[in-house]
Protein backbone atom coordinates (compact mmCIF):
# COMPACT_ATOMS: atom_id res chain seq x y z
CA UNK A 1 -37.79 -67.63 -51.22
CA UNK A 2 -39.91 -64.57 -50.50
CA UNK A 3 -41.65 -66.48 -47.61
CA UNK A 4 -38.11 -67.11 -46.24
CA UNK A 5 -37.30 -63.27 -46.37
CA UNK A 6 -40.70 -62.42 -44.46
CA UNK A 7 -39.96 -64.92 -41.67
CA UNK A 8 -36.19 -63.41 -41.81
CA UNK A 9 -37.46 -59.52 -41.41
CA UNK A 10 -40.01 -60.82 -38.58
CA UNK A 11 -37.36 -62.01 -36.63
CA UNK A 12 -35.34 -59.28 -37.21
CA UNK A 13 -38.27 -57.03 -36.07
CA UNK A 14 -38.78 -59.40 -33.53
CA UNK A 15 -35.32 -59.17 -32.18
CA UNK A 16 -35.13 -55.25 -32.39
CA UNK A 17 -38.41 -55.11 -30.37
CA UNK A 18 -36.83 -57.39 -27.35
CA UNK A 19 -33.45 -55.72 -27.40
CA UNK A 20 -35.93 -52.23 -26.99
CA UNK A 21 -37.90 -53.75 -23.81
CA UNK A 22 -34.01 -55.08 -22.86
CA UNK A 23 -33.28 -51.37 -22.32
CA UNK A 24 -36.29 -49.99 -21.32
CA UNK A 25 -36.26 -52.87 -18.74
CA UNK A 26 -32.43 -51.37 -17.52
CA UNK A 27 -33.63 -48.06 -17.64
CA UNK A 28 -35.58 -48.65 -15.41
CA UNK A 29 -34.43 -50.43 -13.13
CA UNK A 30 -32.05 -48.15 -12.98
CA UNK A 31 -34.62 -45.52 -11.75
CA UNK A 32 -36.24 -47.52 -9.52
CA UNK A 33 -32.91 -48.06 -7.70
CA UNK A 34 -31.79 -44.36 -7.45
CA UNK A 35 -35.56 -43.41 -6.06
CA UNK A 36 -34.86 -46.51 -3.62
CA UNK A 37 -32.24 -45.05 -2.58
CA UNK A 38 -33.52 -41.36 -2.48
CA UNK A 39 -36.51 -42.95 -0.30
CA UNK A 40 -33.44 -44.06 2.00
CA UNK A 41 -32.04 -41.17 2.40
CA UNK A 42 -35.47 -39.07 2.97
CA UNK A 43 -36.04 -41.63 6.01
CA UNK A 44 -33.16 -41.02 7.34
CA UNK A 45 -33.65 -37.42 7.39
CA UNK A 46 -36.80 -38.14 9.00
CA UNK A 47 -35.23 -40.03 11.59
CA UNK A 48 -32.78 -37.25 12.46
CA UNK A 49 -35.05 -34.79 12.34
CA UNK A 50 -37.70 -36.45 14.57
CA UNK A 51 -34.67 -37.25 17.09
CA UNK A 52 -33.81 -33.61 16.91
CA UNK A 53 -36.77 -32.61 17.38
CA UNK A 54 -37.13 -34.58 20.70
CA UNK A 55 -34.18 -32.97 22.23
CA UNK A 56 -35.39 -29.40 21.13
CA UNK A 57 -38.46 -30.19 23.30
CA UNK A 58 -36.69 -31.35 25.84
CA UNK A 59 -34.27 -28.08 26.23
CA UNK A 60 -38.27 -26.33 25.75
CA UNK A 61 -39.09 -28.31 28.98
CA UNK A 62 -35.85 -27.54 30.98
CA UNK A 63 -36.23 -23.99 30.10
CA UNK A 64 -40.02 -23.53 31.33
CA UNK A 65 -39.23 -25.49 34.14
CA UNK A 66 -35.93 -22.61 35.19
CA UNK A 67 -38.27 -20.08 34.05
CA UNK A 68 -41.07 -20.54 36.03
CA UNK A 69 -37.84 -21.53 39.36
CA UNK A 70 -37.09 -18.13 38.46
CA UNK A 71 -40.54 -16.59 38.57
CA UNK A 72 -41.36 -18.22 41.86
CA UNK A 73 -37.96 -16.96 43.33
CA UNK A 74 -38.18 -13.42 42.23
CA UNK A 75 -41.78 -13.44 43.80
CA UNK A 76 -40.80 -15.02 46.96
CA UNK A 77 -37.45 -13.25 48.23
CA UNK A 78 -38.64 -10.23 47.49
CA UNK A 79 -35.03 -8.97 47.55
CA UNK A 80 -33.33 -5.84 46.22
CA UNK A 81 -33.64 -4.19 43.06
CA UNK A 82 -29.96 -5.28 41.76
CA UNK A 83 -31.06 -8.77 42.57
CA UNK A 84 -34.09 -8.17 41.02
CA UNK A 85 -33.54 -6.82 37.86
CA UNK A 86 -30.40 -9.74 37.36
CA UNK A 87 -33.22 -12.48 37.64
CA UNK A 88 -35.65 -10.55 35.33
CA UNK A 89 -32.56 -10.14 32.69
CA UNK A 90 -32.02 -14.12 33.28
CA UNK A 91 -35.93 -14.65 33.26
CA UNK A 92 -36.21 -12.35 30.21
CA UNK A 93 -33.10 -13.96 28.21
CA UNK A 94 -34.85 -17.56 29.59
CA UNK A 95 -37.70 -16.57 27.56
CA UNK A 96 -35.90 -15.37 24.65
CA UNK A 97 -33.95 -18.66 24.35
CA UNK A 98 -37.71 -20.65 25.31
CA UNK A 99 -39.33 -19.11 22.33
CA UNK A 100 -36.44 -19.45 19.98
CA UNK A 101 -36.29 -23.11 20.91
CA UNK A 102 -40.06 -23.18 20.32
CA UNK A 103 -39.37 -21.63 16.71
CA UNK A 104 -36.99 -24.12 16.03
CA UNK A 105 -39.37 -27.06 17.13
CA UNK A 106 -42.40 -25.48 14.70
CA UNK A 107 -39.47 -25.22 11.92
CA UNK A 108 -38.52 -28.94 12.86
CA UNK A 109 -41.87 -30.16 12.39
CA UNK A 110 -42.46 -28.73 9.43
CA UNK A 111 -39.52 -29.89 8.04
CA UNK A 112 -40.59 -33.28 9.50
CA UNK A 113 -43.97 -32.86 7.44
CA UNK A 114 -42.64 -31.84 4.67
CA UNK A 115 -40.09 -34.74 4.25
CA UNK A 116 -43.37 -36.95 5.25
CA UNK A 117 -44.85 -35.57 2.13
CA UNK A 118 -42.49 -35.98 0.09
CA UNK A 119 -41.31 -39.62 1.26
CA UNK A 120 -45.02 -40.26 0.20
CA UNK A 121 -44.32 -39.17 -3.53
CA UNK A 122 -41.01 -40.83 -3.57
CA UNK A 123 -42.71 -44.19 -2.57
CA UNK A 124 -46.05 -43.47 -4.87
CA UNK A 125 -43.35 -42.58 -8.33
CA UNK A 126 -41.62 -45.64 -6.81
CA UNK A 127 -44.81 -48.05 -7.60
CA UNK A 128 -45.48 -46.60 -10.30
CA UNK A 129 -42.15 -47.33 -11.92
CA UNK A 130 -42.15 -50.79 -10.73
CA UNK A 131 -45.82 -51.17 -12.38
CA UNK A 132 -44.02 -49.96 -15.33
CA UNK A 133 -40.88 -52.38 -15.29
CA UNK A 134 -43.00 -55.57 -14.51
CA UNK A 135 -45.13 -54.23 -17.56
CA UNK A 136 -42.04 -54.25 -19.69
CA UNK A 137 -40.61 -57.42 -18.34
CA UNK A 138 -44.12 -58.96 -19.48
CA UNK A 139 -43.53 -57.45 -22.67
CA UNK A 140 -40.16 -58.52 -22.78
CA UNK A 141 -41.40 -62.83 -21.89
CA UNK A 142 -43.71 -62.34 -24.64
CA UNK A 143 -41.54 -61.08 -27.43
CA UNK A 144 -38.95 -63.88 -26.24
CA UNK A 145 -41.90 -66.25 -26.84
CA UNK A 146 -42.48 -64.82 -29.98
CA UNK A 147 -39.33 -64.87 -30.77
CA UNK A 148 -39.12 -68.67 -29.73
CA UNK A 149 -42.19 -69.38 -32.01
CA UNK A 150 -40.62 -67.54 -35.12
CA UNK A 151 -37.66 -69.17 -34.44
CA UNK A 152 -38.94 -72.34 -34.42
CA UNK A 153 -41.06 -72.24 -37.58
CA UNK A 154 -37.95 -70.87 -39.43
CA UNK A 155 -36.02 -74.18 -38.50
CA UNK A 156 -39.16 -76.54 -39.60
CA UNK A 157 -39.26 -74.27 -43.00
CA UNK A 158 -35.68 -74.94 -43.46
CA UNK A 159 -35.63 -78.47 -42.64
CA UNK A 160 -39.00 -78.36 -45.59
CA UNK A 161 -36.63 -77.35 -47.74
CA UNK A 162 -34.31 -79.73 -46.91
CA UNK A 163 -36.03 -82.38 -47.15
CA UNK A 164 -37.68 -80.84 -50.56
């Protein structure tokens, strides 16, 4: 009978250790899906922030190009002072909004970098759980085979005692 109560308590240990990897299994899957989707939603800032970044450049571009219009005009006409001071306050407030837009395109790029980087870690802690999950699922086939096996002896020891 005592053999019958140690092939009882493995199986119980041997259940209790598979519904463990069970969980741990869920867990994480669980974490591998919300770092999915955190991954998602990084890209996505990428992709607006590369795309906004575009556009900043191009409002760089029009700007330089009116500033140096302007530059070439006040040079070339020559004209009075009133006129003259008008297009230097336009050049002046042209090259105000030119650097700010520049300053906004070295923030968007680092911003851009910065979301590279940490995409990067997202997708590296990403692996790593899945390494971990497929670990526990392996875990998890084992104990089940195990489990099988135990299971299996404890019907040909009853059916010994059946038969006894």
């Amino acid at each position: 009978m005592s053999h019958l109560e140690g092939i009882k308590q493995k199986m119980a240990h041997l259940k209790e250790k598979e519904e463990e990897a069970l969980a741990k299994v869920e867990e994480l899957q669980v974490k591998v899906k919300a770092l999915e989707q955190e991954n998602l939603a990084k890209e996505q800032e990428i992709t607006s922030l590369s795309h906004k970044n575009q556009l900043l450049e191009a409002d760089v571009e029009k700007l330089e190009t009116s500033n140096k219009e302007l530059k070439v005009k006040v040079e070339a006409t020559g004209q009075q002072s009133i006129q003259s001071e008008g297009l230097q306050r336009r050049l002046q407030l042209l090259e105000e909004e030119a650097e700010q837009a520049d300053a906004n395109i070295r923030e968007t790029n680092e911003k851009l970098r910065q979301t590279d980087v940490k995409a990067g870690h997202y997708e590296r802690k990403v692996q790593a759980l899945e390494a971990s999950r497929d670990q526990w699922e392996e875990k998890y086939e084992e104990m089940a085979k195990k489990y099988q096996g135990v299971k299996k002896e404890l019907e040909e020891f009853h059916q010994e005692i059946g038969n006894m």
